[in-house]
C-alpha atoms as a PDB file:
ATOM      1  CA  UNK A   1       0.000   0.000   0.000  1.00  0.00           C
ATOM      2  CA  UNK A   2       2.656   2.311   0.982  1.00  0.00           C
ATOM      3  CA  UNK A   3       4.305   1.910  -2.327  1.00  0.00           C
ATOM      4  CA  UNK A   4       1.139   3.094  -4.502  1.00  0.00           C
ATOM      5  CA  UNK A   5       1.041   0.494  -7.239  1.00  0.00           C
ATOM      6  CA  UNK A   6      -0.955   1.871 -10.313  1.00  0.00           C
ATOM      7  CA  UNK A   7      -3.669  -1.158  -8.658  1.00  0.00           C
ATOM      8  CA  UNK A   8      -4.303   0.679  -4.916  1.00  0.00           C
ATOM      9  CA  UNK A   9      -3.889   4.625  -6.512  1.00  0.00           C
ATOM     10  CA  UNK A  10      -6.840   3.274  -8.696  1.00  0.00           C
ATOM     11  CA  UNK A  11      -8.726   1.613  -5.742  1.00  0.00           C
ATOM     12  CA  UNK A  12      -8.599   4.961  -3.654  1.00  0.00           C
ATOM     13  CA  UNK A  13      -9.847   6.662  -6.777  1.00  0.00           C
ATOM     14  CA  UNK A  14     -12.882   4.588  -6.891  1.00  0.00           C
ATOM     15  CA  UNK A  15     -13.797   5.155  -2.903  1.00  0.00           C
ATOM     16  CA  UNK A  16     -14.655   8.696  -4.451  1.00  0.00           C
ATOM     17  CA  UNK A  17     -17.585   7.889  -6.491  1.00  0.00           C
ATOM     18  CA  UNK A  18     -21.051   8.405  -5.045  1.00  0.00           C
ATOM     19  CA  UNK A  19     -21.748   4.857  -6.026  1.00  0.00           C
ATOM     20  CA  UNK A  20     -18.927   3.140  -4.207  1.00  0.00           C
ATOM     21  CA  UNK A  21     -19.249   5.882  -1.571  1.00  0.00           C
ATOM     22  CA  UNK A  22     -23.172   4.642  -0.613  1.00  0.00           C
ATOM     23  CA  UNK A  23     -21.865   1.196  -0.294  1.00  0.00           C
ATOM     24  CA  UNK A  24     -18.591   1.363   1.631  1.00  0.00           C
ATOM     25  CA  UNK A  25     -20.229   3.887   4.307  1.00  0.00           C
ATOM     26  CA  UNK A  26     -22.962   1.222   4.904  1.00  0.00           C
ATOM     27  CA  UNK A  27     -20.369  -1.152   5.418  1.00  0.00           C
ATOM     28  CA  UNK A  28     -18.972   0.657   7.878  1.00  0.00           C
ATOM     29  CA  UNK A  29     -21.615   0.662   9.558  1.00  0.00           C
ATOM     30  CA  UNK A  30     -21.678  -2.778  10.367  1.00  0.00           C
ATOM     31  CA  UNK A  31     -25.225  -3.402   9.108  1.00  0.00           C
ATOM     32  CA  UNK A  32     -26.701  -6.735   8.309  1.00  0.00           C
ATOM     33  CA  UNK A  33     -26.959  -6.434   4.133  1.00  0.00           C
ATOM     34  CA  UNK A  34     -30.893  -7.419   4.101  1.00  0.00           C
ATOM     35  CA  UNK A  35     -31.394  -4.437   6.359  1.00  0.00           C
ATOM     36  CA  UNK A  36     -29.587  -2.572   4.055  1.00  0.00           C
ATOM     37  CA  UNK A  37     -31.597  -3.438   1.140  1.00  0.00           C
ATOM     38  CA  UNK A  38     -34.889  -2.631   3.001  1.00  0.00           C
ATOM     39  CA  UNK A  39     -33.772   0.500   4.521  1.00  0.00           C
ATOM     40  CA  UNK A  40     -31.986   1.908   1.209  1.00  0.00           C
ATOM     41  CA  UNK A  41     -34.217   4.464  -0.578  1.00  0.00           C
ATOM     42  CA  UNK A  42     -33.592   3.385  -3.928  1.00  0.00           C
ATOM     43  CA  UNK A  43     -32.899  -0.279  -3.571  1.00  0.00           C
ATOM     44  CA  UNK A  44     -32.382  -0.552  -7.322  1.00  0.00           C
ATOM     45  CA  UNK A  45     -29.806   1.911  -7.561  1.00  0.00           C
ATOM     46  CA  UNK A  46     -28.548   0.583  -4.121  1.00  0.00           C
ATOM     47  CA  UNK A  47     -28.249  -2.770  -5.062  1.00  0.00           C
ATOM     48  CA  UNK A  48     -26.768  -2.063  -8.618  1.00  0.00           C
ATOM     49  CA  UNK A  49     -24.035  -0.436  -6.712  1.00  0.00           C
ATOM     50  CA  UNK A  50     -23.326  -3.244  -3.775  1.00  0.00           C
ATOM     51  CA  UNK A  51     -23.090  -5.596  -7.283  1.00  0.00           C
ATOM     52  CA  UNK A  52     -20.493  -2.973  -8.930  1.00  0.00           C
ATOM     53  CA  UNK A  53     -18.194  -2.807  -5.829  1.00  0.00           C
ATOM     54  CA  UNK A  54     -18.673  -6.825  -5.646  1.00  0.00           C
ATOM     55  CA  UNK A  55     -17.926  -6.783  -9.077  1.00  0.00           C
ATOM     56  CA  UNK A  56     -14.516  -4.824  -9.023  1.00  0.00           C
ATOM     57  CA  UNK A  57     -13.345  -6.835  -5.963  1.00  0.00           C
ATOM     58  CA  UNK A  58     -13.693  -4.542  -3.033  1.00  0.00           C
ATOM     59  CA  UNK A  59     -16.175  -5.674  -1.248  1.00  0.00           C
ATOM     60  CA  UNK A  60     -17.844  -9.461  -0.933  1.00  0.00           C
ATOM     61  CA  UNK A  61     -21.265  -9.997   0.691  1.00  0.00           C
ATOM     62  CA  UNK A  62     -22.479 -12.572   3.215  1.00  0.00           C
ATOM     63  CA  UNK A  63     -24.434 -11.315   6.062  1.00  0.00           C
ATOM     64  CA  UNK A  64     -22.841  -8.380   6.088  1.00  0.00           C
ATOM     65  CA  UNK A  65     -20.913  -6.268   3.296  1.00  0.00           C
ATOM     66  CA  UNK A  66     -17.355  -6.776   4.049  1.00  0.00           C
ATOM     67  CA  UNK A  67     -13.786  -5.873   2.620  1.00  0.00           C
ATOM     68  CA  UNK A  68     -13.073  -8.206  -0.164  1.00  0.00           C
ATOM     69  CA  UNK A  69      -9.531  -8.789   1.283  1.00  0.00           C
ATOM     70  CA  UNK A  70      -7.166  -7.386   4.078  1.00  0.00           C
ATOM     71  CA  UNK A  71      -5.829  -5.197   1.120  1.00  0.00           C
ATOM     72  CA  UNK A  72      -8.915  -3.685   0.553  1.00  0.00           C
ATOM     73  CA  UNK A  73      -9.229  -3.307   4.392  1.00  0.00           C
ATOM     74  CA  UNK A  74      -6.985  -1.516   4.983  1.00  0.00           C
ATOM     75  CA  UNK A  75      -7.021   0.753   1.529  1.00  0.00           C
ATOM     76  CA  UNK A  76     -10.315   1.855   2.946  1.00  0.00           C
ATOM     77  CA  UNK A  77      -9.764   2.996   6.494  1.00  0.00           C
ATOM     78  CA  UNK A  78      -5.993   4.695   4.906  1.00  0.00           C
ATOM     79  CA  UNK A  79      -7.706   6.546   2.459  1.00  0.00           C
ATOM     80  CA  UNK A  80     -10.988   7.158   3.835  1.00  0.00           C
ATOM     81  CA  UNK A  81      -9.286   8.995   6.938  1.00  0.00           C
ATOM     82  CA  UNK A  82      -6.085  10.218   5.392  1.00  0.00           C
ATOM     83  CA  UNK A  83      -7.371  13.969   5.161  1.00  0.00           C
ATOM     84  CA  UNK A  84      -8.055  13.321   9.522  1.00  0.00           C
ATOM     85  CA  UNK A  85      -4.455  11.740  10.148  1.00  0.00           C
ATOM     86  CA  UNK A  86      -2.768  14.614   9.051  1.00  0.00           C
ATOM     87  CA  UNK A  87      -4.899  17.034  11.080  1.00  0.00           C
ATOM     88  CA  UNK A  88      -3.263  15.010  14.311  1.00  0.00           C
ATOM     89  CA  UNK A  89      -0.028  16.600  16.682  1.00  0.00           C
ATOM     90  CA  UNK A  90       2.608  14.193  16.602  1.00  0.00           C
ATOM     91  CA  UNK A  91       3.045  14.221  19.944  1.00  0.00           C
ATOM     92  CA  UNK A  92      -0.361  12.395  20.315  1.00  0.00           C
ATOM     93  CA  UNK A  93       0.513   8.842  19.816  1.00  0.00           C
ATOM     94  CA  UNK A  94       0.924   6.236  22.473  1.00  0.00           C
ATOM     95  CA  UNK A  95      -0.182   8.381  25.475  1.00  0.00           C
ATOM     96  CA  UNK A  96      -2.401   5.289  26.402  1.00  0.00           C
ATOM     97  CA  UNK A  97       0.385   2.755  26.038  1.00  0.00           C
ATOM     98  CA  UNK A  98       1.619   0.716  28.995  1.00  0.00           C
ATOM     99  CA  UNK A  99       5.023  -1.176  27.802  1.00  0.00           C
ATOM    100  CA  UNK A 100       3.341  -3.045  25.575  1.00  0.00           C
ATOM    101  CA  UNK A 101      -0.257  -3.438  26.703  1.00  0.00           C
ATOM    102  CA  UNK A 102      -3.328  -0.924  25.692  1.00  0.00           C
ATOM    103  CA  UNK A 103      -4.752   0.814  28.972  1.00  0.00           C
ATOM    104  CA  UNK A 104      -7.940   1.165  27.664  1.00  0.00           C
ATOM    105  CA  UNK A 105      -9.845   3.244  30.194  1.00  0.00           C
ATOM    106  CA  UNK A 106      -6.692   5.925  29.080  1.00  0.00           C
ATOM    107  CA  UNK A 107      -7.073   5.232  25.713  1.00  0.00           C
ATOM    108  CA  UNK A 108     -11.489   5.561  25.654  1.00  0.00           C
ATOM    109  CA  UNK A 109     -10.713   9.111  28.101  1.00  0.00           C
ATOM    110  CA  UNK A 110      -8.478  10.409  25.947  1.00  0.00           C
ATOM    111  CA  UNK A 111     -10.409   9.781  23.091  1.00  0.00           C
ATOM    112  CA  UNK A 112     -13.583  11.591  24.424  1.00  0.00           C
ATOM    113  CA  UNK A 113     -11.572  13.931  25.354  1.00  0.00           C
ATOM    114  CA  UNK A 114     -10.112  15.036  21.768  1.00  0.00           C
ATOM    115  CA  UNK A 115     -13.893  14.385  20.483  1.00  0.00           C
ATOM    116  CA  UNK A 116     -15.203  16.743  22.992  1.00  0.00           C
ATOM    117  CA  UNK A 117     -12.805  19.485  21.926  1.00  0.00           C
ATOM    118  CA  UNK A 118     -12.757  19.088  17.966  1.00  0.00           C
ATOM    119  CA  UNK A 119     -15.320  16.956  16.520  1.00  0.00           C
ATOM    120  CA  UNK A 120     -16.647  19.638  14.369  1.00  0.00           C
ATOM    121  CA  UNK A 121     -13.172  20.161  12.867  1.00  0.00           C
ATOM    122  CA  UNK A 122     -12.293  16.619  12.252  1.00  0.00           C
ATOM    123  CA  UNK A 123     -15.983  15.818  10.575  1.00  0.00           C
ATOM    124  CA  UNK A 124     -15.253  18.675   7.987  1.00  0.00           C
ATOM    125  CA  UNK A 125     -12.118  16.671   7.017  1.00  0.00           C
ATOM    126  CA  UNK A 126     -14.159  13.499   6.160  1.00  0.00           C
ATOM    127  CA  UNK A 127     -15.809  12.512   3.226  1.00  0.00           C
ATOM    128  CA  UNK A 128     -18.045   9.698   4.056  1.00  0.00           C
ATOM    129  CA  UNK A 129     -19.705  12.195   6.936  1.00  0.00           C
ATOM    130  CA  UNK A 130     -21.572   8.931   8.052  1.00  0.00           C
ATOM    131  CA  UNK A 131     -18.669   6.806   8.950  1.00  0.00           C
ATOM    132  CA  UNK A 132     -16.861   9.916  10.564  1.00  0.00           C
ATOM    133  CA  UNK A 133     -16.710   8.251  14.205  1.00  0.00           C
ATOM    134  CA  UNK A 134     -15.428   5.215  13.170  1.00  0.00           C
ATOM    135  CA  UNK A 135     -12.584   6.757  10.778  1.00  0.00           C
ATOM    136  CA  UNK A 136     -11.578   9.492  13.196  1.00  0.00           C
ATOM    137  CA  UNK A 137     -11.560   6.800  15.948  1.00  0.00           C
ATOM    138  CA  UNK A 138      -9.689   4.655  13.354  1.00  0.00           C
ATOM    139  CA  UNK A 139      -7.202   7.884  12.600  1.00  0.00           C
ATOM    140  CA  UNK A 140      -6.758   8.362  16.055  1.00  0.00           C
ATOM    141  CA  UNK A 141      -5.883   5.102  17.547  1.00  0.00           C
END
């Protein structure tokens, strides 16, 4: 990923159109695909996109809409909160590290904490607006 083969530049290209865009944020959101399909406005249109992102390899479908691949994984979450990651201090990482355990009450404080103090600024630097908690959290961490 880090190298930016011609293959991931082009994947990141695609998580910009509106198509892919509808799918991918409602796979971030972790819900089951039939409630997708109910819930979508336009299933046709809906479901002509999940088919399109199935069909280029990025995501796959079982109960849930998933990452086709680790790859794809983790193309998604880089790209989708690149424009948040640089908006961080570098002195920010690791403040909830213990040697080499998580302290996780640290780690959920000082999370709320940033959140409480620039939410609004971080959600302007996100494109899929409804997956901002999950990509700033992602960004964060």
């Amino acid at each position: 990923m880090r190298r930016g083969d011609a293959h991931i530049d082009s994947l990141m290209v695609t998580l910009a159109e509106p198509r892919v865009q509808s799918v991918v944020e409602s796979m971030l959101s972790f819900l089951k695909f039939p409630d997708l399909m109910l819930s979508s406005e336009n299933f046709k249109s809906y479901y002509k996109n999940v088919h399109y992102c199935i069909d280029i390899g990025l995501v796959k479908r079982d109960e849930y809409l998933r990452p086709a691949n680790r790859l794809c994984a983790g193309v998604i979450i880089r790209r989708l909160n690149e424009g948040v990651r640089q908006l961080f201090p570098e002195d920010a990482a690791g403040k909830w590290m213990d040697g080499k355990k998580i302290d996780m009450n640290g780690l959920l404080k000082e999370f709320k904490k940033f959140w409480t103090q620039n939410s609004e600024r971080y959600l302007k630097a996100v494109d899929y607006i409804n997956a901002a908690p999950l990509l700033i959290f992602s960004a964060f961490l």
